[in-house]
PDB file of N, CA and C in Angstrom:
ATOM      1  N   UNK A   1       0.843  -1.163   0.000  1.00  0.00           N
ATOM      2  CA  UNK A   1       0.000   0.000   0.000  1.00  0.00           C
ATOM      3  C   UNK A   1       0.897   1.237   0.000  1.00  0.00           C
ATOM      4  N   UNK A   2       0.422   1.857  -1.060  1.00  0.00           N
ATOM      5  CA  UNK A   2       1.421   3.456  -0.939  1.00  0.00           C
ATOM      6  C   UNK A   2       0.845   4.209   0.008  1.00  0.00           C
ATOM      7  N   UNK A   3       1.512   5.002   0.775  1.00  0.00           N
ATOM      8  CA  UNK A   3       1.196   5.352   2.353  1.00  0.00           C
ATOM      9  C   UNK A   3       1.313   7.535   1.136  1.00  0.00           C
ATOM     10  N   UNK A   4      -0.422   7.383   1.918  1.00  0.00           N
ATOM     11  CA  UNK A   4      -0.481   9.159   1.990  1.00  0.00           C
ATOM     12  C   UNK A   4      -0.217   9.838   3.030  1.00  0.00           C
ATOM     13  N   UNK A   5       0.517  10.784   2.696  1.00  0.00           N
ATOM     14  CA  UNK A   5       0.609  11.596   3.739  1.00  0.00           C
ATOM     15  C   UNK A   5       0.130  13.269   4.068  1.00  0.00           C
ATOM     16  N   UNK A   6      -0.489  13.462   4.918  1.00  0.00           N
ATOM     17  CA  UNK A   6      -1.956  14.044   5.353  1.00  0.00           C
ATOM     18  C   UNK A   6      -0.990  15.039   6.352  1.00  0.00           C
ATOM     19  N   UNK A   7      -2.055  16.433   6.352  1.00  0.00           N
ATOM     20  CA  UNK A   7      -1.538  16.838   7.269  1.00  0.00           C
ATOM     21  C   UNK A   7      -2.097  16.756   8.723  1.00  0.00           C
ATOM     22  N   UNK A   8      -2.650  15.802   8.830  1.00  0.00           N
ATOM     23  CA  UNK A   8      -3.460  15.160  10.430  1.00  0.00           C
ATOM     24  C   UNK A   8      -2.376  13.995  10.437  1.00  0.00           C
ATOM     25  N   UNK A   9      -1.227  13.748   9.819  1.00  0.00           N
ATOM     26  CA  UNK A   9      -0.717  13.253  10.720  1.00  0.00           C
ATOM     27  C   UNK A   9      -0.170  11.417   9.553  1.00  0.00           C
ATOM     28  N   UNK A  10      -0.163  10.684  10.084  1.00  0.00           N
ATOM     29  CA  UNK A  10      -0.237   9.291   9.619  1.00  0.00           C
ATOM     30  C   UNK A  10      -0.950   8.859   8.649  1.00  0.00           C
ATOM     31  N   UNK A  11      -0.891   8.048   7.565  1.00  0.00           N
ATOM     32  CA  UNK A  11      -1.953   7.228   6.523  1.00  0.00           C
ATOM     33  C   UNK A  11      -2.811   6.576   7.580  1.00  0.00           C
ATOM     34  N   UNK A  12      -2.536   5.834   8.540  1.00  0.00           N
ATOM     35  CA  UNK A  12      -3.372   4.775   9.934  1.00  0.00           C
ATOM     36  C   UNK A  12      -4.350   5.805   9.952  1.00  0.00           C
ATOM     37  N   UNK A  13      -4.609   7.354  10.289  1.00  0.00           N
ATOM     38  CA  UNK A  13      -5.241   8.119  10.688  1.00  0.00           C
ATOM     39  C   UNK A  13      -6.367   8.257   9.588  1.00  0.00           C
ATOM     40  N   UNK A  14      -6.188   8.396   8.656  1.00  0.00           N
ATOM     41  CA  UNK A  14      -7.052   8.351   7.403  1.00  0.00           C
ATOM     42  C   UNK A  14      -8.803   7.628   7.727  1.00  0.00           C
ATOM     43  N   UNK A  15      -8.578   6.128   7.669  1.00  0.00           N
ATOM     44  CA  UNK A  15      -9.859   5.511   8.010  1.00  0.00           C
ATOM     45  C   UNK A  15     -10.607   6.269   9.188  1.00  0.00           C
ATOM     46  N   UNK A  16     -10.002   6.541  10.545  1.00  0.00           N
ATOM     47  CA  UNK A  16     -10.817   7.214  11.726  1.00  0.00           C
ATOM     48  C   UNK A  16     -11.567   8.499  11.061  1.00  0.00           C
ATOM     49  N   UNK A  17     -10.713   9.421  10.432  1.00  0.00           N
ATOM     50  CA  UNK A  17     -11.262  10.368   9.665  1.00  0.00           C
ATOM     51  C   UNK A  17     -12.599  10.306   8.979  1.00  0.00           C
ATOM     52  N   UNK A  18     -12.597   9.129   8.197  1.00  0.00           N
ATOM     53  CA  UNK A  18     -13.346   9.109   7.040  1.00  0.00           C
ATOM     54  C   UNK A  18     -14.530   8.224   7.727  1.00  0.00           C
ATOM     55  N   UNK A  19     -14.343   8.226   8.922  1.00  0.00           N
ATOM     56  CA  UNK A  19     -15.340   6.930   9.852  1.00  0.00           C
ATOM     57  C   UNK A  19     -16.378   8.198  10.293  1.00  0.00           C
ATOM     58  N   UNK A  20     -16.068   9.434  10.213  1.00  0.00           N
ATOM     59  CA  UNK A  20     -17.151  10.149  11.092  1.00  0.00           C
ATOM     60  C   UNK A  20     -17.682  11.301   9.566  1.00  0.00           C
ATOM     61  N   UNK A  21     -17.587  10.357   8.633  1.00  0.00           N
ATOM     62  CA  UNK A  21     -18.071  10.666   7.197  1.00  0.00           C
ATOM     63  C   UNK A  21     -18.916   9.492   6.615  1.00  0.00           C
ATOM     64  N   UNK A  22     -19.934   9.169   7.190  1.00  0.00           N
ATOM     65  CA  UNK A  22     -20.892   7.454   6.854  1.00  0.00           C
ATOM     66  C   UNK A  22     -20.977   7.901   5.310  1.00  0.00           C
ATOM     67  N   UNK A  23     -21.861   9.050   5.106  1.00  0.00           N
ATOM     68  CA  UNK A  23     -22.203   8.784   3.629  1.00  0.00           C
ATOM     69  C   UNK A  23     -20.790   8.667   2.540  1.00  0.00           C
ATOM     70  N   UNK A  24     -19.760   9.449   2.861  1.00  0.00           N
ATOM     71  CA  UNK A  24     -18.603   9.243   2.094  1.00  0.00           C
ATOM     72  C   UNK A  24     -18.222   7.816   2.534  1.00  0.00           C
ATOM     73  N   UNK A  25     -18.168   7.421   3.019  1.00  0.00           N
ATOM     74  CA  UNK A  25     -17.638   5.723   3.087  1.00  0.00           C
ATOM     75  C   UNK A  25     -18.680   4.676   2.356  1.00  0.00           C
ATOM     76  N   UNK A  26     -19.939   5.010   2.626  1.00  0.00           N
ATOM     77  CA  UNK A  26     -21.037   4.305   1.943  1.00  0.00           C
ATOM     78  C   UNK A  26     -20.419   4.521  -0.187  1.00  0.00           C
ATOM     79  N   UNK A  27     -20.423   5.656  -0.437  1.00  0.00           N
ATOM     80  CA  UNK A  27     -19.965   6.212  -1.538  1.00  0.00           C
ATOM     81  C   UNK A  27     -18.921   5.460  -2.040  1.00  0.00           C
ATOM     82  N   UNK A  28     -17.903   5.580  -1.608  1.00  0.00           N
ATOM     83  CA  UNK A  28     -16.488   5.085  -1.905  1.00  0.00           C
ATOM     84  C   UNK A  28     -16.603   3.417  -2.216  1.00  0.00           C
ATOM     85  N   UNK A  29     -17.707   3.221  -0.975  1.00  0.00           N
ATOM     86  CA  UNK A  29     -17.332   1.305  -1.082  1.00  0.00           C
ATOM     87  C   UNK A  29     -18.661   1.388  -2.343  1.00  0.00           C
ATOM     88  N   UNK A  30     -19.407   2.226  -2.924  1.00  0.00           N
ATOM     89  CA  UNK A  30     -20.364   1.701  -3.553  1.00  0.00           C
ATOM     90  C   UNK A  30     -19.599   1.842  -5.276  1.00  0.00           C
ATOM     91  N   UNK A  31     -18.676   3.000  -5.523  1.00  0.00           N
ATOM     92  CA  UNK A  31     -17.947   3.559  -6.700  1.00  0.00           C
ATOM     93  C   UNK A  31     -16.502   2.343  -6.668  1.00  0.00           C
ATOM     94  N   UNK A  32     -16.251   2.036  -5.250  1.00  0.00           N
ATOM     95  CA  UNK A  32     -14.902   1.457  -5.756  1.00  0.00           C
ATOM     96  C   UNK A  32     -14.951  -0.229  -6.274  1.00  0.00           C
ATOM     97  N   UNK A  33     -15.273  -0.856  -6.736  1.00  0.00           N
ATOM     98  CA  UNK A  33     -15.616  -2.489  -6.966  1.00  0.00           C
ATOM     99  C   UNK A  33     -14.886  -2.630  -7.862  1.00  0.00           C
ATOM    100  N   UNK A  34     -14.643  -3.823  -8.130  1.00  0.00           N
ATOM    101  CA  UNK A  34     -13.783  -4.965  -9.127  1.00  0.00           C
ATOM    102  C   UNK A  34     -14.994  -5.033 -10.342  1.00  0.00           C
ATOM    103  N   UNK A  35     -14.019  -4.676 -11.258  1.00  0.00           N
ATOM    104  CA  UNK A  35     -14.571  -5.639 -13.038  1.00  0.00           C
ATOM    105  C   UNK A  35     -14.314  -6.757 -13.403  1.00  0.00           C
ATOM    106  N   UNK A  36     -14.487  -6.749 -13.997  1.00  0.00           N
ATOM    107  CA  UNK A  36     -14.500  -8.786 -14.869  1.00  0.00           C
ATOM    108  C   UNK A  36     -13.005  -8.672 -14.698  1.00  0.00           C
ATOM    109  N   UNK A  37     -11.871  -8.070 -15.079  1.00  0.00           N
ATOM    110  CA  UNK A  37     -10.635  -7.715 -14.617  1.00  0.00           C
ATOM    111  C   UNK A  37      -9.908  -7.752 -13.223  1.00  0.00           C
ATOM    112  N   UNK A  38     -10.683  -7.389 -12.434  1.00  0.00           N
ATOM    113  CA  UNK A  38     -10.258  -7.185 -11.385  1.00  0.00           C
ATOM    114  C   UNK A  38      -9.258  -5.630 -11.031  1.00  0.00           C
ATOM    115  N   UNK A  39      -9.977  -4.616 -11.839  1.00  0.00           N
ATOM    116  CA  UNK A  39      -9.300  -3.231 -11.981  1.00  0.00           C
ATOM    117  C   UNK A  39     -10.667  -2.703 -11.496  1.00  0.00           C
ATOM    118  N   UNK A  40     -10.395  -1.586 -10.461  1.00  0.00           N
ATOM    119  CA  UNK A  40     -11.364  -1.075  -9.815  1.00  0.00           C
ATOM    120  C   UNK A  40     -12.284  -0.193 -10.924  1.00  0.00           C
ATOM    121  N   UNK A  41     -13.312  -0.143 -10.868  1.00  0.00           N
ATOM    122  CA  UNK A  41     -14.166   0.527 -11.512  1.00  0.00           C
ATOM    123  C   UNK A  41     -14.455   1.880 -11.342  1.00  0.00           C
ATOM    124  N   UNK A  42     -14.046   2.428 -10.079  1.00  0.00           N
ATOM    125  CA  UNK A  42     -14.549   3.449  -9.418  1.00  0.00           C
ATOM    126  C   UNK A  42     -13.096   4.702 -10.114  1.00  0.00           C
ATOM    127  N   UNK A  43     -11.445   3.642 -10.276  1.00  0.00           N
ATOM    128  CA  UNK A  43     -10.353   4.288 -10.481  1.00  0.00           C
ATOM    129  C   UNK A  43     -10.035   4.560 -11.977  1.00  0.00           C
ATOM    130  N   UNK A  44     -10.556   3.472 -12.663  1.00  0.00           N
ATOM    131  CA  UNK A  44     -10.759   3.494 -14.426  1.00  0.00           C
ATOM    132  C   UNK A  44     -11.588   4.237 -15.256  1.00  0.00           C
ATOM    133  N   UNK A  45     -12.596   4.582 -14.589  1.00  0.00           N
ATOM    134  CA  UNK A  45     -13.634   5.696 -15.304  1.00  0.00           C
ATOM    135  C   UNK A  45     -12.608   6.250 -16.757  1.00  0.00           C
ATOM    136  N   UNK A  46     -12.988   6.034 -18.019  1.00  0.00           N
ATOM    137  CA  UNK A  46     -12.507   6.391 -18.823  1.00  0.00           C
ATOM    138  C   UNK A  46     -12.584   8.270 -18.341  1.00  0.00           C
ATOM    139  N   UNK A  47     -11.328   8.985 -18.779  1.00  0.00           N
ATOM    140  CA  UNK A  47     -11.287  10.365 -17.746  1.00  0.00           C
ATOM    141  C   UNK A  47     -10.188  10.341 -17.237  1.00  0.00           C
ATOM    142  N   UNK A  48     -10.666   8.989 -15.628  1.00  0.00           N
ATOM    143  CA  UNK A  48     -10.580   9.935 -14.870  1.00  0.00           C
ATOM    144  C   UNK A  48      -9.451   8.591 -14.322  1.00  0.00           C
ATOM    145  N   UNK A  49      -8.233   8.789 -12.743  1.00  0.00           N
ATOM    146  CA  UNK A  49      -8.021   8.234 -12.211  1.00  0.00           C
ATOM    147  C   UNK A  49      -6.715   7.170 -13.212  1.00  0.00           C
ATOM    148  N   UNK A  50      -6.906   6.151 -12.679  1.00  0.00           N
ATOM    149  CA  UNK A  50      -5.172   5.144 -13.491  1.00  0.00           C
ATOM    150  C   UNK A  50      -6.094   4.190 -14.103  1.00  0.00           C
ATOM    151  N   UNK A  51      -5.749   4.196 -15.512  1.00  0.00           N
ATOM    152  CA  UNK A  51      -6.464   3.410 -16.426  1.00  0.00           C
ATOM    153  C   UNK A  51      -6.508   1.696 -16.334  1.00  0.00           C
ATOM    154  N   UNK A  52      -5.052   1.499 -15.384  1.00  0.00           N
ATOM    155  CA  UNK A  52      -5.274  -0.149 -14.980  1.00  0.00           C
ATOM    156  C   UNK A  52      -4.941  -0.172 -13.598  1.00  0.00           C
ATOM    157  N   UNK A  53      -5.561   0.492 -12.678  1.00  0.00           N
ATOM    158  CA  UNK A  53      -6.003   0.491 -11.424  1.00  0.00           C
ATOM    159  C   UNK A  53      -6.194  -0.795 -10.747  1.00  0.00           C
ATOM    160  N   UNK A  54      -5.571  -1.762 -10.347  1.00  0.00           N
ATOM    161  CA  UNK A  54      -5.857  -2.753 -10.039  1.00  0.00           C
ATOM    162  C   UNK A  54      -7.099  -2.761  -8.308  1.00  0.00           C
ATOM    163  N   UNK A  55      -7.616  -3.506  -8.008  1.00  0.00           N
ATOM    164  CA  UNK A  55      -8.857  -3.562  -7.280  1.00  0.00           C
ATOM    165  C   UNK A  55      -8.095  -4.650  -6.077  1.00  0.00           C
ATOM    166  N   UNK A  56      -8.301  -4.100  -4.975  1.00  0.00           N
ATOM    167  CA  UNK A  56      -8.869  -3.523  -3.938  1.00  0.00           C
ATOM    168  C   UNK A  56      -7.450  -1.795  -4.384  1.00  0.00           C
ATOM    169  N   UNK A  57      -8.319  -1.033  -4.812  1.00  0.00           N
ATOM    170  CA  UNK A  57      -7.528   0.467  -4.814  1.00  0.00           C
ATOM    171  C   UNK A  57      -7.618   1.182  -3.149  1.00  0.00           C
ATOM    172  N   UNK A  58      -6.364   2.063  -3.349  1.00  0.00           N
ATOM    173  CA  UNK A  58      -6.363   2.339  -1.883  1.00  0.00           C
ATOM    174  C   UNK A  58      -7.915   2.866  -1.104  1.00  0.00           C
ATOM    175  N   UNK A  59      -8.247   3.596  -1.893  1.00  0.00           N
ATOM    176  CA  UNK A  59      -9.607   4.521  -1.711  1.00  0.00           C
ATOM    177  C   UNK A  59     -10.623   3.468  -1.133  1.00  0.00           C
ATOM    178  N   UNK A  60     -10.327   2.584  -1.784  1.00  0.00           N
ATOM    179  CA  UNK A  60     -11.302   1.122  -1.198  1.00  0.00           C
ATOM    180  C   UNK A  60     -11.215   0.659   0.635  1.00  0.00           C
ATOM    181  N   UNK A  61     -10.030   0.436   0.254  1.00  0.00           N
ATOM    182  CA  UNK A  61      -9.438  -0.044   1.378  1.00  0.00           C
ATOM    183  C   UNK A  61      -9.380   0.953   2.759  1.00  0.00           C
ATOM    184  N   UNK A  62      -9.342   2.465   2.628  1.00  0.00           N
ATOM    185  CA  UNK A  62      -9.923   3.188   3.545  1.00  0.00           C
ATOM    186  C   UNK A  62     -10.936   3.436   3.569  1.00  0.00           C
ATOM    187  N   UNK A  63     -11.753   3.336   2.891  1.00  0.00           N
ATOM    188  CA  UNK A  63     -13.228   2.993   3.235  1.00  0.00           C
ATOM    189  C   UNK A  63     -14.007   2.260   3.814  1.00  0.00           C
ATOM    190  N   UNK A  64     -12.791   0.955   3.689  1.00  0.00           N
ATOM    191  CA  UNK A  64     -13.175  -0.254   4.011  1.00  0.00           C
ATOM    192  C   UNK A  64     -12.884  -0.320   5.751  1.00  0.00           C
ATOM    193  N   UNK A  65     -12.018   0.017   5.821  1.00  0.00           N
ATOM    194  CA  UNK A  65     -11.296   0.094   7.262  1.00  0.00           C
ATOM    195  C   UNK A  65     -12.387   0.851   8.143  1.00  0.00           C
ATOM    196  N   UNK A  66     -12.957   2.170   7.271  1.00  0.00           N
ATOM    197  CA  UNK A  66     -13.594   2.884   7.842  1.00  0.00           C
ATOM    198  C   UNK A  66     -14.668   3.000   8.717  1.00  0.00           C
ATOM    199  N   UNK A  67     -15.731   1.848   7.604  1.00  0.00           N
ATOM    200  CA  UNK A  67     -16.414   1.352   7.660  1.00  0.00           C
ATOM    201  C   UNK A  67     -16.336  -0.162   8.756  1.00  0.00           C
ATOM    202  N   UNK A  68     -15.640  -0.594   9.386  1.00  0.00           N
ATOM    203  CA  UNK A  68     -15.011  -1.327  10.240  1.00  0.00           C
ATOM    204  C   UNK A  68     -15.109  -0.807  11.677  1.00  0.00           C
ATOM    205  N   UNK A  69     -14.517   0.770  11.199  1.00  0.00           N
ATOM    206  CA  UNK A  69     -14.331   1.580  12.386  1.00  0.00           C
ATOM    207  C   UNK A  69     -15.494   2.009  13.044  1.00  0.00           C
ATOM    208  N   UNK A  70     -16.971   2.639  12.470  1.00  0.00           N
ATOM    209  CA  UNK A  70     -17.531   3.323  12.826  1.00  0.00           C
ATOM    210  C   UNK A  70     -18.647   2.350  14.131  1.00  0.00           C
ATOM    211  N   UNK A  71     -18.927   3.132  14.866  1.00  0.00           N
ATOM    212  CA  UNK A  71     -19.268   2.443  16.189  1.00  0.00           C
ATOM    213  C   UNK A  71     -20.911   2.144  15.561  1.00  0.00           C
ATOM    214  N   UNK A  72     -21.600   0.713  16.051  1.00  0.00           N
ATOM    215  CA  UNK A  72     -23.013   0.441  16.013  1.00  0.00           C
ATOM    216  C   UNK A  72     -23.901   1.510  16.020  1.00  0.00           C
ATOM    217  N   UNK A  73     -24.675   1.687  15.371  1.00  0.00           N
ATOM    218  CA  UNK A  73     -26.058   2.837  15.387  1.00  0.00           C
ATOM    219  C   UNK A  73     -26.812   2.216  17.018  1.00  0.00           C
TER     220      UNK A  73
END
Protein backbone atom coordinates (compact mmCIF):
# COMPACT_ATOMS: atom_id res chain seq x y z
CA UNK A 1 0.00 0.00 0.00
CA UNK A 2 1.42 3.46 -0.94
CA UNK A 3 1.20 5.35 2.35
CA UNK A 4 -0.48 9.16 1.99
CA UNK A 5 0.61 11.60 3.74
CA UNK A 6 -1.96 14.04 5.35
CA UNK A 7 -1.54 16.84 7.27
CA UNK A 8 -3.46 15.16 10.43
CA UNK A 9 -0.72 13.25 10.72
CA UNK A 10 -0.24 9.29 9.62
CA UNK A 11 -1.95 7.23 6.52
CA UNK A 12 -3.37 4.78 9.93
CA UNK A 13 -5.24 8.12 10.69
CA UNK A 14 -7.05 8.35 7.40
CA UNK A 15 -9.86 5.51 8.01
CA UNK A 16 -10.82 7.21 11.73
CA UNK A 17 -11.26 10.37 9.66
CA UNK A 18 -13.35 9.11 7.04
CA UNK A 19 -15.34 6.93 9.85
CA UNK A 20 -17.15 10.15 11.09
CA UNK A 21 -18.07 10.67 7.20
CA UNK A 22 -20.89 7.45 6.85
CA UNK A 23 -22.20 8.78 3.63
CA UNK A 24 -18.60 9.24 2.09
CA UNK A 25 -17.64 5.72 3.09
CA UNK A 26 -21.04 4.31 1.94
CA UNK A 27 -19.97 6.21 -1.54
CA UNK A 28 -16.49 5.09 -1.90
CA UNK A 29 -17.33 1.31 -1.08
CA UNK A 30 -20.36 1.70 -3.55
CA UNK A 31 -17.95 3.56 -6.70
CA UNK A 32 -14.90 1.46 -5.76
CA UNK A 33 -15.62 -2.49 -6.97
CA UNK A 34 -13.78 -4.97 -9.13
CA UNK A 35 -14.57 -5.64 -13.04
CA UNK A 36 -14.50 -8.79 -14.87
CA UNK A 37 -10.63 -7.72 -14.62
CA UNK A 38 -10.26 -7.18 -11.38
CA UNK A 39 -9.30 -3.23 -11.98
CA UNK A 40 -11.36 -1.08 -9.81
CA UNK A 41 -14.17 0.53 -11.51
CA UNK A 42 -14.55 3.45 -9.42
CA UNK A 43 -10.35 4.29 -10.48
CA UNK A 44 -10.76 3.49 -14.43
CA UNK A 45 -13.63 5.70 -15.30
CA UNK A 46 -12.51 6.39 -18.82
CA UNK A 47 -11.29 10.37 -17.75
CA UNK A 48 -10.58 9.93 -14.87
CA UNK A 49 -8.02 8.23 -12.21
CA UNK A 50 -5.17 5.14 -13.49
CA UNK A 51 -6.46 3.41 -16.43
CA UNK A 52 -5.27 -0.15 -14.98
CA UNK A 53 -6.00 0.49 -11.42
CA UNK A 54 -5.86 -2.75 -10.04
CA UNK A 55 -8.86 -3.56 -7.28
CA UNK A 56 -8.87 -3.52 -3.94
CA UNK A 57 -7.53 0.47 -4.81
CA UNK A 58 -6.36 2.34 -1.88
CA UNK A 59 -9.61 4.52 -1.71
CA UNK A 60 -11.30 1.12 -1.20
CA UNK A 61 -9.44 -0.04 1.38
CA UNK A 62 -9.92 3.19 3.55
CA UNK A 63 -13.23 2.99 3.24
CA UNK A 64 -13.18 -0.25 4.01
CA UNK A 65 -11.30 0.09 7.26
CA UNK A 66 -13.59 2.88 7.84
CA UNK A 67 -16.41 1.35 7.66
CA UNK A 68 -15.01 -1.33 10.24
CA UNK A 69 -14.33 1.58 12.39
CA UNK A 70 -17.53 3.32 12.83
CA UNK A 71 -19.27 2.44 16.19
CA UNK A 72 -23.01 0.44 16.01
CA UNK A 73 -26.06 2.84 15.39
Amino acid sequence: MVPIRTRAGSPAEIPALLATHPEVVAALLRQHVPDEAQRCRGCTQPGYGTPYGRWPCLLYLYAHRASRARPAD
